[in-house]
Structure formats: C-alpha cells, structure tokens
Protein backbone atom coordinates (compact mmCIF):
# COMPACT_ATOMS: atom_id res chain seq x y z
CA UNK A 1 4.19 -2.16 -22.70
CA UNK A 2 1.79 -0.28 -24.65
CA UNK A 3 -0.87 -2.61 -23.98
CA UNK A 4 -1.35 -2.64 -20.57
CA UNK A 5 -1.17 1.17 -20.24
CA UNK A 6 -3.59 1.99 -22.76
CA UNK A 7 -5.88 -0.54 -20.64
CA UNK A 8 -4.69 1.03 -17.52
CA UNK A 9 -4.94 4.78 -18.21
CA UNK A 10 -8.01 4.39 -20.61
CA UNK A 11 -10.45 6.24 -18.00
CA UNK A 12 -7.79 9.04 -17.26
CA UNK A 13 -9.43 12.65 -18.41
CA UNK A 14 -7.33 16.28 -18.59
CA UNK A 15 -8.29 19.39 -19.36
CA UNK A 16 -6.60 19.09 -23.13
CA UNK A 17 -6.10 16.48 -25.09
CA UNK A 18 -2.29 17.22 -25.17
CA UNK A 19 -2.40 16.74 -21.82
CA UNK A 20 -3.24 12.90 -22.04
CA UNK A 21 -0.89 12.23 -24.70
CA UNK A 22 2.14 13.80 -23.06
CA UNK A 23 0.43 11.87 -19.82
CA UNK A 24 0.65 8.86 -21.53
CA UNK A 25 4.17 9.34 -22.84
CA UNK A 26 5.62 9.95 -19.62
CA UNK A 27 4.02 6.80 -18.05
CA UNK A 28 5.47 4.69 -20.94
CA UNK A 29 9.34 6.40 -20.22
CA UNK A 30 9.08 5.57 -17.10
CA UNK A 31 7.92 2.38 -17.27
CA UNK A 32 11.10 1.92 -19.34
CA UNK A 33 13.41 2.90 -17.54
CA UNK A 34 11.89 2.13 -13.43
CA UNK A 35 13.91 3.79 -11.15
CA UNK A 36 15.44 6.19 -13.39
CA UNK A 37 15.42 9.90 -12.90
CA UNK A 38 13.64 12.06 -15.34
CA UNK A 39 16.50 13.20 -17.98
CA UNK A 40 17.55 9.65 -18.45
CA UNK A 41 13.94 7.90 -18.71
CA UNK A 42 13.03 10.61 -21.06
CA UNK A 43 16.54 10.08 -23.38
CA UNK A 44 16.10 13.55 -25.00
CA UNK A 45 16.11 17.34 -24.01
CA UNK A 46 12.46 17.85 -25.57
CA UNK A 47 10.75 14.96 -23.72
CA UNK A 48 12.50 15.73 -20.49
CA UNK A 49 11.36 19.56 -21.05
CA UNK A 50 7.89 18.38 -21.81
CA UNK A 51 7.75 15.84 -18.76
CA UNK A 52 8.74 18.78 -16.15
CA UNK A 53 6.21 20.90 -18.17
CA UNK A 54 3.60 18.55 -17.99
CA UNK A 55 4.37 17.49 -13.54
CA UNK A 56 4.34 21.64 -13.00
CA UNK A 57 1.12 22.49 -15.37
CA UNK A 58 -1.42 23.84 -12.84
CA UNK A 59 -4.36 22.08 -14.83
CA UNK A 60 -2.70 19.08 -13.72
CA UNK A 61 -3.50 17.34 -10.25
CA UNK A 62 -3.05 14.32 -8.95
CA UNK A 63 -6.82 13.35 -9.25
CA UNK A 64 -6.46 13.72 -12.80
CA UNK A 65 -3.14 11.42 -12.97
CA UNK A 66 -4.87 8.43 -10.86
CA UNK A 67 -8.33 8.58 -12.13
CA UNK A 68 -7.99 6.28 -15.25
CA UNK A 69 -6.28 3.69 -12.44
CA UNK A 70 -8.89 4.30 -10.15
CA UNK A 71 -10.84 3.05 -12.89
CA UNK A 72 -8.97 0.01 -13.48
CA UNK A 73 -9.42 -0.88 -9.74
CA UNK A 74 -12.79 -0.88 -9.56
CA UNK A 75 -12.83 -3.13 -12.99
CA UNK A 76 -10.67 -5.80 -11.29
CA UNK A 77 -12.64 -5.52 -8.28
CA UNK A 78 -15.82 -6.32 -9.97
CA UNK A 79 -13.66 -9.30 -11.82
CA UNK A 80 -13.23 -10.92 -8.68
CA UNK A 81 -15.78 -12.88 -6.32
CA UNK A 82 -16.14 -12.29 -2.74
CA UNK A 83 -14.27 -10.61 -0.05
CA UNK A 84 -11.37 -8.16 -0.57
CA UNK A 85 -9.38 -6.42 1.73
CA UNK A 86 -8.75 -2.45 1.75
CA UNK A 87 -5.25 -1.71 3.33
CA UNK A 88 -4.52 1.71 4.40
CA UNK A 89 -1.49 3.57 5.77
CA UNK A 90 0.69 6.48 5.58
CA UNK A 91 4.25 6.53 4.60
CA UNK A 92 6.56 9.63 4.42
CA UNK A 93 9.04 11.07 1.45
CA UNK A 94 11.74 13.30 2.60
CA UNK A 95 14.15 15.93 0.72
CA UNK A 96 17.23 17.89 1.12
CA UNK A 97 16.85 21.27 -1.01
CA UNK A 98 17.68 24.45 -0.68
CA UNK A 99 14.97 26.26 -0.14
CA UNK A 100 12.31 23.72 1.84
CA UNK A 101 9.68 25.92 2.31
CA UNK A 102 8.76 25.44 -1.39
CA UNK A 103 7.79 21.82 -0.10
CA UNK A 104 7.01 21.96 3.34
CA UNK A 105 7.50 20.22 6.76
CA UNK A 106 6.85 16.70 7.64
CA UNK A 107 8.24 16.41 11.20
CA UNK A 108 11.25 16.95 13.35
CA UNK A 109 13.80 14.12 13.68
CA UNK A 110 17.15 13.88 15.67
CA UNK A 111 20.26 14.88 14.12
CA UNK A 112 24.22 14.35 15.87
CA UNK A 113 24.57 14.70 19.80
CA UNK A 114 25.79 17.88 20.98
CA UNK A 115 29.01 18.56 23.45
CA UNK A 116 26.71 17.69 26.22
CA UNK A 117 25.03 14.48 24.37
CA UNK A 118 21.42 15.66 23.79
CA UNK A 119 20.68 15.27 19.90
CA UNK A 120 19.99 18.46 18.14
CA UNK A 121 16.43 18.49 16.66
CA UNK A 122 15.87 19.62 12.92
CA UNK A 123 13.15 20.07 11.21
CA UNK A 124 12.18 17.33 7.72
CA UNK A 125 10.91 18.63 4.46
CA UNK A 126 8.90 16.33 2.81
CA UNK A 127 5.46 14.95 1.46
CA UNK A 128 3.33 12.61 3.15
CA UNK A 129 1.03 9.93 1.45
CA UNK A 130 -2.06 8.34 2.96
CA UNK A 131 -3.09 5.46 0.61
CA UNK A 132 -5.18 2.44 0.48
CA UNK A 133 -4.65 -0.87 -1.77
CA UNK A 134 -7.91 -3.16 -2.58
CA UNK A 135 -5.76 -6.63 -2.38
CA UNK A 136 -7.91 -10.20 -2.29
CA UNK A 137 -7.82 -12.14 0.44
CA UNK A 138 -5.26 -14.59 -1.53
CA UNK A 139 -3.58 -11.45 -1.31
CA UNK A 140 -3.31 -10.33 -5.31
CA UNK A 141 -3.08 -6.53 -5.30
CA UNK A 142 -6.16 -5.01 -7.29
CA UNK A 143 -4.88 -1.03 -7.32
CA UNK A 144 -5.16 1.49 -5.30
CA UNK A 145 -8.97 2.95 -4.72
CA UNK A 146 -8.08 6.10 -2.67
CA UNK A 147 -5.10 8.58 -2.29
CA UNK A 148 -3.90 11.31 -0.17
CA UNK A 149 -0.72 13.75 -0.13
CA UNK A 150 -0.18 16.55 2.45
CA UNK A 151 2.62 18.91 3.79
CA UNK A 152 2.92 20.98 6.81
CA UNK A 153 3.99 24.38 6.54
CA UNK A 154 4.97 24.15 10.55
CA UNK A 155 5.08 21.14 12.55
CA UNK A 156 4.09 20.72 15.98
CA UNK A 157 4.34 18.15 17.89
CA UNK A 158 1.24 15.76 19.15
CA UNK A 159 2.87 16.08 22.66
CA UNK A 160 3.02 19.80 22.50
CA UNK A 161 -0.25 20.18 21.13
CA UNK A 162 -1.16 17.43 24.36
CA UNK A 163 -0.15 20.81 26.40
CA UNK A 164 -2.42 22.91 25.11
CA UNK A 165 -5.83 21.28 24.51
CA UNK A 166 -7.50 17.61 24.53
CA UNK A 167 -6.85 16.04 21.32
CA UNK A 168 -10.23 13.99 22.14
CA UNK A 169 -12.48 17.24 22.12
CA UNK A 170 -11.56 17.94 18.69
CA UNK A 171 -13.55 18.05 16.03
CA UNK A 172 -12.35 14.84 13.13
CA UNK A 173 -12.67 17.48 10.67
CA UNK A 174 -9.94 19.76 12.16
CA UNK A 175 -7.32 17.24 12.32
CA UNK A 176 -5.17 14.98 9.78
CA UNK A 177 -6.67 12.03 11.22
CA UNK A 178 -9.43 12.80 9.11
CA UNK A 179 -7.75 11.00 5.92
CA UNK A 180 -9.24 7.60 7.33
CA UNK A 181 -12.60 8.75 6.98
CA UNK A 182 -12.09 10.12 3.63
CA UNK A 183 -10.06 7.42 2.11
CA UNK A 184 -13.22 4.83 3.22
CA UNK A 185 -15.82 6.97 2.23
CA UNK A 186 -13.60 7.93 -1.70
CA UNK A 187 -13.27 3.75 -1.65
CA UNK A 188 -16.42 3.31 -1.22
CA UNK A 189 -17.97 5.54 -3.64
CA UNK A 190 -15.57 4.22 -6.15
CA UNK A 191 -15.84 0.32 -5.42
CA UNK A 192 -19.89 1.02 -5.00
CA UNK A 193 -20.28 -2.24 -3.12
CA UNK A 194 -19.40 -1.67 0.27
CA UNK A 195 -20.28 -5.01 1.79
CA UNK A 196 -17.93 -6.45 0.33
CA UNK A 197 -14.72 -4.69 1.54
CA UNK A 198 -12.73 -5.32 4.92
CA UNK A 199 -10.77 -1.61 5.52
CA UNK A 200 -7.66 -2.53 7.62
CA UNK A 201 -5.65 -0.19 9.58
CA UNK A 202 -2.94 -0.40 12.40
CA UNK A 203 -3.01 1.23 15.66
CA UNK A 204 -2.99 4.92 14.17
CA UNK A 205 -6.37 3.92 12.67
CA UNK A 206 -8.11 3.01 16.09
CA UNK A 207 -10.15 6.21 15.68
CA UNK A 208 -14.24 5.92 17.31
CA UNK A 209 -14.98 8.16 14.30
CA UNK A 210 -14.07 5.40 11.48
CA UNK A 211 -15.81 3.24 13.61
CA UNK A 212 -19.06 5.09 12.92
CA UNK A 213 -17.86 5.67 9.11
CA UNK A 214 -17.72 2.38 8.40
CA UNK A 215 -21.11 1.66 9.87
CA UNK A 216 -22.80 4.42 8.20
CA UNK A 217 -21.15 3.39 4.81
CA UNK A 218 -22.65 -0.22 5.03
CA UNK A 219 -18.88 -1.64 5.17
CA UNK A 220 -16.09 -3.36 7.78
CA UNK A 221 -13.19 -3.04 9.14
CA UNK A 222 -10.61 -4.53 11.39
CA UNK A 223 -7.99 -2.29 13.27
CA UNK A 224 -5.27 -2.85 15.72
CA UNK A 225 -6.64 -1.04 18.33
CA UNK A 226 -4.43 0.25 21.77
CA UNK A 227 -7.26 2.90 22.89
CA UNK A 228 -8.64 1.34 25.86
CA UNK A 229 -12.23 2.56 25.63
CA UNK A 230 -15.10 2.41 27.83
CA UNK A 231 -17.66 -0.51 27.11
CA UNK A 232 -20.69 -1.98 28.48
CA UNK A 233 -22.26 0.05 31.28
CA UNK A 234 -19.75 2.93 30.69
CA UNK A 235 -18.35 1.65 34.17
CA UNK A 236 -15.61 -0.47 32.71
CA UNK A 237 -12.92 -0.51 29.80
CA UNK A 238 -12.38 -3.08 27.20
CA UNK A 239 -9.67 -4.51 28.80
CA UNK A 240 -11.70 -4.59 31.82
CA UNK A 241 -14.28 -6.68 30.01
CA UNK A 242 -11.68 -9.08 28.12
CA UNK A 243 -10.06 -10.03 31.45
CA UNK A 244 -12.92 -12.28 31.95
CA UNK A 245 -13.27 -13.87 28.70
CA UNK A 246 -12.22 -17.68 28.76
CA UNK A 247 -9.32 -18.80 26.39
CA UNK A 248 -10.93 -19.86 23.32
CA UNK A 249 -7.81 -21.62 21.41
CA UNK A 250 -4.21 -22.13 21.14
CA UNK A 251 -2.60 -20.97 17.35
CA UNK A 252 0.92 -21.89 16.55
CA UNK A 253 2.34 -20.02 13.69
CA UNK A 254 5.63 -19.63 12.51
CA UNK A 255 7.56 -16.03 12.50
CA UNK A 256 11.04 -14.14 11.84
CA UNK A 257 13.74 -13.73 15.17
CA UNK A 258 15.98 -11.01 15.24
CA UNK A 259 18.02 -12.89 12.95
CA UNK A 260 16.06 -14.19 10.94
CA UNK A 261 15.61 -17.60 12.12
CA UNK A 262 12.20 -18.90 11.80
CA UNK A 263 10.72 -19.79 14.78
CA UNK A 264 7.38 -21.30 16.13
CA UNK A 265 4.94 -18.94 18.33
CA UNK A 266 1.72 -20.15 20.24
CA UNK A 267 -0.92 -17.96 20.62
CA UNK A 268 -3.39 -17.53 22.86
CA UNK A 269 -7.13 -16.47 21.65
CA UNK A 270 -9.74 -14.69 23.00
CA UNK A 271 -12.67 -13.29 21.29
CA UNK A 272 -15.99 -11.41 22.72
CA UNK A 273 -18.79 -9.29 21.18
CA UNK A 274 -18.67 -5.82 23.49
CA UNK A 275 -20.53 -2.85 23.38
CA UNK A 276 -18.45 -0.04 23.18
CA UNK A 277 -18.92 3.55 24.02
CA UNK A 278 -17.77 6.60 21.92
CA UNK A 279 -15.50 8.98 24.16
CA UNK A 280 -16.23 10.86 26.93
CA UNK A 281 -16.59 14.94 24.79
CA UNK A 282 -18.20 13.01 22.08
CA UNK A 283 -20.63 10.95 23.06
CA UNK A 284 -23.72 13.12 22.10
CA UNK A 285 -22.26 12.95 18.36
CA UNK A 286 -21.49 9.15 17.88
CA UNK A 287 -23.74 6.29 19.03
CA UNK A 288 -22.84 3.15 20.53
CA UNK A 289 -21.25 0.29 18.56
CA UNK A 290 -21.76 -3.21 18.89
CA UNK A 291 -18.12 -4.67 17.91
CA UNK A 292 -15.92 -7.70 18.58
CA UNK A 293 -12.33 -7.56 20.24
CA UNK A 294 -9.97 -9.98 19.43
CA UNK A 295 -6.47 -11.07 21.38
CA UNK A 296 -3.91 -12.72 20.30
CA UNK A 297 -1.03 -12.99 22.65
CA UNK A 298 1.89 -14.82 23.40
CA UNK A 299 1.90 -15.80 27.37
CA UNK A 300 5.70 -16.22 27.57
CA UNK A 301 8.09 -13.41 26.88
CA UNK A 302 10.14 -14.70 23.84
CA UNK A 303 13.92 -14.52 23.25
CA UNK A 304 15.42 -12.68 19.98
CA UNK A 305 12.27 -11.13 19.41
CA UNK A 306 9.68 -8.88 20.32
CA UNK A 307 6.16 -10.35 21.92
CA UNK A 308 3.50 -10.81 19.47
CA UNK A 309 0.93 -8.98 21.71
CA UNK A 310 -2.43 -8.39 19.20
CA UNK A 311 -5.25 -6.79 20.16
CA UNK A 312 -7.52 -6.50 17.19
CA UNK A 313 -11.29 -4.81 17.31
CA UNK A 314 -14.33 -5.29 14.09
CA UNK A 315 -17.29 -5.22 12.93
CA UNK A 316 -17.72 -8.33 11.84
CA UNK A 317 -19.20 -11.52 14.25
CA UNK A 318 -16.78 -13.71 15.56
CA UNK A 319 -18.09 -17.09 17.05
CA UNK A 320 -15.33 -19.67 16.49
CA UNK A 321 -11.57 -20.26 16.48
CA UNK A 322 -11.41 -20.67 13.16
CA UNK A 323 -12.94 -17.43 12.14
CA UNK A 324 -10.77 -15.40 14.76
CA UNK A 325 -8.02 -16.64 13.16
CA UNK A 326 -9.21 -15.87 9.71
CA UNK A 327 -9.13 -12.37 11.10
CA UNK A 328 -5.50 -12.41 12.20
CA UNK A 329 -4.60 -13.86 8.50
CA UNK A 330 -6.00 -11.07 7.05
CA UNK A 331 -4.71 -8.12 9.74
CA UNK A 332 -1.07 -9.57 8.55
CA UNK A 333 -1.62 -8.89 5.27
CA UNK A 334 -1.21 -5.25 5.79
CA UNK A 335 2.20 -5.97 5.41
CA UNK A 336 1.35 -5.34 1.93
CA UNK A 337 0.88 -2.11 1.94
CA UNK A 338 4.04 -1.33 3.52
CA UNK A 339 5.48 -3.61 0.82
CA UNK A 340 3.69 -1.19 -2.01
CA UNK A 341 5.39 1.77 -0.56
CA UNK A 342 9.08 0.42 -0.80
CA UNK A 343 8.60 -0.26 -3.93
CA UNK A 344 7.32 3.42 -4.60
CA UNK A 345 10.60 4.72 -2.43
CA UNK A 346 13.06 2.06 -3.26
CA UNK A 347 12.24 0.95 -6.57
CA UNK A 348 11.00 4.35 -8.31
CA UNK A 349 13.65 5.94 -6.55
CA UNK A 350 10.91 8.77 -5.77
CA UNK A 351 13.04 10.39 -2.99
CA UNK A 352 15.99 10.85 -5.29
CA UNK A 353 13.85 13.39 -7.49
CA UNK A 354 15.30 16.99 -7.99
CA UNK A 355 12.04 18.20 -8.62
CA UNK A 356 11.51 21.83 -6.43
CA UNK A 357 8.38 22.17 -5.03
CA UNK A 358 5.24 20.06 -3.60
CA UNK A 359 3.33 20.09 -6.59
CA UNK A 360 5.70 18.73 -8.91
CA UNK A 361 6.74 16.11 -6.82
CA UNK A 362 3.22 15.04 -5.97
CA UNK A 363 2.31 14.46 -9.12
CA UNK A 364 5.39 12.48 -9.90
CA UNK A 365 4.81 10.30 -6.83
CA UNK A 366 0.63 10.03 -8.40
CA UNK A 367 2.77 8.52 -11.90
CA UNK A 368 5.04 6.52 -10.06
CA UNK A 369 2.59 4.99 -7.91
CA UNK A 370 0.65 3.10 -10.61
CA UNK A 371 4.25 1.97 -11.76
CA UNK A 372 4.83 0.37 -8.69
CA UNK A 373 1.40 -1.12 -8.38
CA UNK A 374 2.25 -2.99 -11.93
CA UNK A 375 5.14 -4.08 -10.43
CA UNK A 376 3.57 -5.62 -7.13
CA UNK A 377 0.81 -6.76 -8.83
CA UNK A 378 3.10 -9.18 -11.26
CA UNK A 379 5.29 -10.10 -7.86
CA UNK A 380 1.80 -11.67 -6.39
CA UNK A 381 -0.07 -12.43 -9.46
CA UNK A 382 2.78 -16.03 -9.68
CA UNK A 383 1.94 -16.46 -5.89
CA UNK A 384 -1.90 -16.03 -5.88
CA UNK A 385 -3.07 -17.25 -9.73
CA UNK A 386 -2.20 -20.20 -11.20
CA UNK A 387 -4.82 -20.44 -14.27
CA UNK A 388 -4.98 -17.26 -15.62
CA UNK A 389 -4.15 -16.53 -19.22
CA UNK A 390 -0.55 -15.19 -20.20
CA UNK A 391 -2.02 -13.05 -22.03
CA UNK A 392 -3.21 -10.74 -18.96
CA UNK A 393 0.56 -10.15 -18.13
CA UNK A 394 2.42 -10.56 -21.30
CA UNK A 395 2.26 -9.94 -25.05
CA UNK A 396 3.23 -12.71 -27.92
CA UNK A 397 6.48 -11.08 -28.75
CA UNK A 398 7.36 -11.06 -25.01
CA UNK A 399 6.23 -14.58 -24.40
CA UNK A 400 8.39 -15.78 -27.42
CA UNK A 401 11.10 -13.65 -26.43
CA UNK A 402 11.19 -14.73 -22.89
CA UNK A 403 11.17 -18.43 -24.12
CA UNK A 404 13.93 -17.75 -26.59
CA UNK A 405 15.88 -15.63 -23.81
CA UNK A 406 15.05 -18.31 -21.09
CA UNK A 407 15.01 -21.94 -22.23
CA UNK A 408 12.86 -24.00 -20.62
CA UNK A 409 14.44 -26.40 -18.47
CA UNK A 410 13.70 -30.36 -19.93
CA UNK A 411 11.26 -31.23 -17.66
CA UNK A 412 8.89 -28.81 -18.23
CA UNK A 413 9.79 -28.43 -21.88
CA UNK A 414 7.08 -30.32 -23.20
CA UNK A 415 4.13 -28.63 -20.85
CA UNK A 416 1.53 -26.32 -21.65
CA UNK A 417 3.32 -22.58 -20.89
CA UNK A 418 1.31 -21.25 -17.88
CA UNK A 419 1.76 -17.40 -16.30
CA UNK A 420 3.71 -18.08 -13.67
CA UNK A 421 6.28 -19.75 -15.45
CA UNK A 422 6.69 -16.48 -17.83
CA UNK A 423 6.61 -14.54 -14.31
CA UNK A 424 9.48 -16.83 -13.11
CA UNK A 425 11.17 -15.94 -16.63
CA UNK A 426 11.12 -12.09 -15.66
CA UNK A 427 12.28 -12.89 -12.71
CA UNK A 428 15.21 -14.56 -13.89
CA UNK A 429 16.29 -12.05 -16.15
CA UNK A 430 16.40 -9.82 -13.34
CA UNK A 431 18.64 -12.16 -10.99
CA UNK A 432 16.42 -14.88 -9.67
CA UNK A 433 17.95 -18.36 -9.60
CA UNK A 434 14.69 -20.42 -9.38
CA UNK A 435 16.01 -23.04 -7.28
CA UNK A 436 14.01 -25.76 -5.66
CA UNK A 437 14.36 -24.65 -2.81
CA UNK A 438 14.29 -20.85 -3.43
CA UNK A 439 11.16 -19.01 -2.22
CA UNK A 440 8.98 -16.96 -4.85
CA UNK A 441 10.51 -14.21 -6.74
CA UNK A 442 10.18 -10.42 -4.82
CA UNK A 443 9.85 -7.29 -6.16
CA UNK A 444 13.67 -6.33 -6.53
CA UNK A 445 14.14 -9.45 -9.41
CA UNK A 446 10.74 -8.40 -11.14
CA UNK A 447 11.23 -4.98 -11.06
CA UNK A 448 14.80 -5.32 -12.47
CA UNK A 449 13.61 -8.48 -14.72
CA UNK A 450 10.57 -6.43 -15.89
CA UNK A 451 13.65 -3.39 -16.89
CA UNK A 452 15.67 -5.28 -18.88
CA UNK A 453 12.86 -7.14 -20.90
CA UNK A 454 11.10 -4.12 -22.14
CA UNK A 455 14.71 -2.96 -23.15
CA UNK A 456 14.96 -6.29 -25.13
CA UNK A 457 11.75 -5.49 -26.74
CA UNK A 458 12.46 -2.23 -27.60
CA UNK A 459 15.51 -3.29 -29.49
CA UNK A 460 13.89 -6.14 -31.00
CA UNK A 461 11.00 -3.94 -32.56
CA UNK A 462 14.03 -1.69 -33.56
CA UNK A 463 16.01 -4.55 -35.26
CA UNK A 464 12.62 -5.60 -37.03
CA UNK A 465 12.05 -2.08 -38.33
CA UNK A 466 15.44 -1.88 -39.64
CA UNK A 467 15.02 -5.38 -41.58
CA UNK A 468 11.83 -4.46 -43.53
C-alpha cells in the first residue's frame, strides 16, 4: 500500500510540508478502507479531525491534490509506445443538505406528478466533473491528464437560454462548453507529445471550436458528431455530401439486447474526406477544416434494442475498411470513462459524503479519484498485460500472502506466477469464482478483493510486530 502511493503522489507539492504528510495519510486511510466514509476510514477522532481540516484548508485545491498523479500519467505515458487514447466526459454528483446554496446548482430534474399529472420541477445541488483518462488503445488506463469541477449558483436551461439569444454567436469563452478546449490544451501541455494522442468525445463534444484546438495543438480527435454542418462549397451539409458516398463495407459485431442477450449487428460503412465550414457568426474567427466523416449504421430497425446509428467525424485520414473500423474500436472505448466514474460514485461512495460545502467536497472527489483510477487500472491491467512483472501491482508479502490465502489450483501449481494470476487472486478474495467459463474479473470483485487484502496485511504486519 505504501509503495505505490509514495510512487504515485511523489510529484504532489503544498504550500507546507504538513500539508503533504497529512495528504498522504488521508490517501493511505482511504485506500484502506474504499468506500468508507471519513470517521470510519480514519478509525480515530484526531485523524478524522485532521482529514476535514486538511479537505477545508483554503491553501488546499484540487490542483495541488492531483498534481503528483498528473505526474504519474505522463510517466506511464512516456512508458508506453505508440498511440493512446484521451477520453473525456462529464458526469454529475448530487446532494441532499440543508442549506444547498453552500454547494450550488447542477440542474433541474422532475420530481412526483401533481393532482393534474404534470411533474413538479426542483432544482439539484451538486458538483459537476469534466475529466479526461489517457487509456492505450489495448485499453489499460494510464491516469487521468486533465480535470475540471464546477457548480452553478442558478441554472437555466439551454432551451430557455435558446429564447433569448443564439447559442452559436457566443463567444467559447463565455460558455461551459469551454472545458473541452481546456482539458486538450492542460493534456497536452502535460503529455508534451501531442501527436501521439487521439481526444475522444461523444456528441456533447461536436464543438467547431475543438475542432480548431486540436489542429492548432498538433493533435486528433474523433467525436460523435450530430451537428449537421455546412461543407464543401458552403451550399450543402455533411449529410448532404455523405448521401452520395458509395458503401464501402459490411461489419458484423456482436452487442447487448434489452435483455441482455448477445446478439449479432451488421453495419454498414461509409467513409469520405470533406471540407467543412465553421458556422455561419463564426466564420471570420475559425478557418476551414479538412476532416473525415465516418457512418456506421444499421439499415434494418432492430428488435429489443435501440439502432446503432454512428456518425463519427476526425482528423485523421481514412482510406480503407479496415482503418474505419479501427476508428469505431476505439470511439467504443469511451465506455471507459463512464466506467471510471462509477467507480468514483459507486465504489468511493463519493455522493454519500456529509461534507457541507463545494470546496470540501471537491477536494474529496480530487482524493478519491486517483483511488478509483488504482482500482480500474488493476481491473484492465489482467485484461490488457500479460508479461509484466508482479512486482508493478503487488509487494512480496502480498504475493506470498495471496498464494497462502489462495492456493493455486494443481494445474497451474507448478508454473511460473504471472500478474494476472495474483490479479485473479484479488479478485477472488473479493467474490470472483474464476470459472472457465466466467468472463474477467470487474471492478466490484477488485475493489472489494483489493479491501479485504490490505486488511489482511495490515493485521499480518500487526501480528509480526507483536512476535518480535
């Protein structure tokens, strides 16, 4: 346990010294006891007092919690060869208190139906978190390279705002949508190798502006786009343009009904290199991109499920099947991402904090989110890396406890110990059957494995101390 966060948080820097100890304490509690609230990670009324002190210090920001793991990132990025892919996305945490306005607004949602069956409207308090994961294309999380929170102290609906003024005419600057731009350009400056990273957004990220950031910054990116802009001449739209394009290939893959079922979808693929226009109010700001628009659609209207209907726009040339659908491969794995935030909300438990206002809890989200990149990263590490060294995930004492806990089973008694089969160990202790036919372990039996063996170290260093 100690290991990897002293390697983790070895680039973190506060304003005192005490700071980083305390800092480092509170990771390690945590760690301990994932999912936990505060009081019972913390065991005692003096590290519990000098967690809250250290979350509600106003030296302390959230920069300063993530910085050392920003750090880290951009080590295992440079680790690793070729391509990797930059998810982003947003994810909301909401609260009941008292007294919201100490947080702030996220959003209005819909409550119970009145007498007369319209839903009555209330207003969320909560935090929202833009983020963005570096993952490999095999799809082993690096860290996260960029981070964003945000409240609203009134929330207005895009709609309503629709009413009022042209949400195109705005400047990027004046709006939230301006966290894609600054998450690419604070990933960039941190991974300081910009040709190498694919940034990958879904439809909310289909903004011309990131277009043009991305270009600028020397990088790519691939977004779900659903803005139908104007391309070519200016006299048609995309869609226009793609309504001529030949089908290129047919791509059967295999995805989830309703119920679960798999079953078998065929795509259909078209591909084209377009020139595409900026908008209309802006087109004296941002030049003219040369980019390639990808479909991927289903021509039959499925049962039990929803129509895979893809329309995908990048940077990068497309000039075969095969690399279209190298494309699509790595759109789906922003699935990731979304994956990374469960684990923040579900496994941390972050929305079950008591903490009171939007400073506190940020900067328990900051902790909690390098806590739940550990966690994801030892998930994929078993699916994604077969040859690395133990010793990257585990410690000798865990290794021979895990063994001791965990027999091995006869026929694979006698082979060499690799890092998966310790990851399958962890998983085990924390429910997983390893069947044949079982799929990889998740996050729920690592997270819960990963619990229970640093309580089984803990109490084996104890028993050791008490023997000498």
């Amino acid at each position: 346990m100690a290991s990897w966060i002293d390697d983790e948080l070895a680039g973190s820097k506060f304003a005192d010294v005490r700071l980083e100890k305390r800092f480092r304490t509170l990771v390690e509690r945590l760690s301990e006891g994932i999912g936990e609230t505060i009081p019972m990670a913390c065991q005692d009324w003096a590290n519990t007092k000098a967690a809250y002190r250290f979350l509600s210090n106003p030296r302390v920001g959230e920069e300063d919690i993530l910085a050392g793991h920003f750090q880290s990132t951009r080590d295992r990025f440079r680790s690793v060869d070729g391509l990797v892919l930059v998810l982003h996305d947003t994810t909301e945490f909401t609260f009941r208190r008292e007294h919201p306005e100490l947080i702030g607004n996220i959003g209005v949602m819909a409550g119970r139906k009145d007498q007369r069956g319209r839903p009555q409207l209330y207003t969320t308090c909560g935090i929202l978190m833009h983020s963005s994961l570096v993952v490999t294309t095999e799809g082993l999380p690096l860290g996260i390279s960029a981070i964003k929170f945000w409240t609203r102290k009134e929330f207005k609906g895009t709609n309503a705002l629709k009413q009022k003024i042209n949400p195109t005419r705005v400047p990027i600057e004046e709006k939230e949508s301006v966290r894609w731009l600054d998450n690419i350009r604070q990933t960039t400056a941190l991974l300081a190798d910009p040709e190498r990273c694919i940034h990958i957004g879904d439809r909310e990220s289909d903004i011309y502006e990131l277009f043009c950031t991305a270009h600028d910054a020397n990088t790519h990116f691939l977004v779900r786009t659903c803005v139908d802009r104007l391309a070519g001449d200016g006299q048609h739209t995309i869609s226009e343009e793609m309504e001529a394009v030949e089908l290129k290939a047919n791509h059967r893959i295999a995805v989830l009904d309703n119920k679960g079922k798999t079953t078998d979808a065929i795509l259909e693929l078209r591909y084209r290199r377009i020139r595409v226009l900026p908008p209309i109010g802006k087109q004296s700001r941002y030049p003219q991109l040369q980019l390639t628009v990808i479909y991927a659609q289903e021509q039959n209207v499925p049962t039990g499920r929803d129509r895979i209907d893809w329309k995908l726009i990048t940077d990068l040339p497309v000039s075969t099947p095969l690399q279209a659908i190298e494309k699509l491969e790595w759109y789906a794995s922003r699935w990731k991402i979304e994956t990374f935030h469960k684990i923040v909300k579900s496994g941390c438990k972050a929305e079950e904090s008591k903490l009171r206002t939007a400073d506190r809890l940020v900067n328990l989200i900051a902790v909690l989110c390098i806590l739940s990149w550990r966690i994801f990263w030892m998930t994929m590490l078993n699916r994604s890396t077969s040859n690395a060294p133990t010793s990257i995930a585990f410690t000798d004492t865990e290794c021979q406890l895990l063994d001791h806990l965990v027999p091995d089973r006869p026929k694979t008694r006698s082979a060499k110990k690799s890092l998966s089969s310790y990851i399958i160990k962890v998983a085990r202790l924390g429910g997983y059957l390893a069947r044949a036919s079982d799929p990889p372990p998740g996050n729920i039996v690592m997270w819960r494995g990963m619990s229970r063996l640093t309580d089984i170290v803990l109490g084996f260093e104890v028993a050791k101390l008490m023997g000498n």
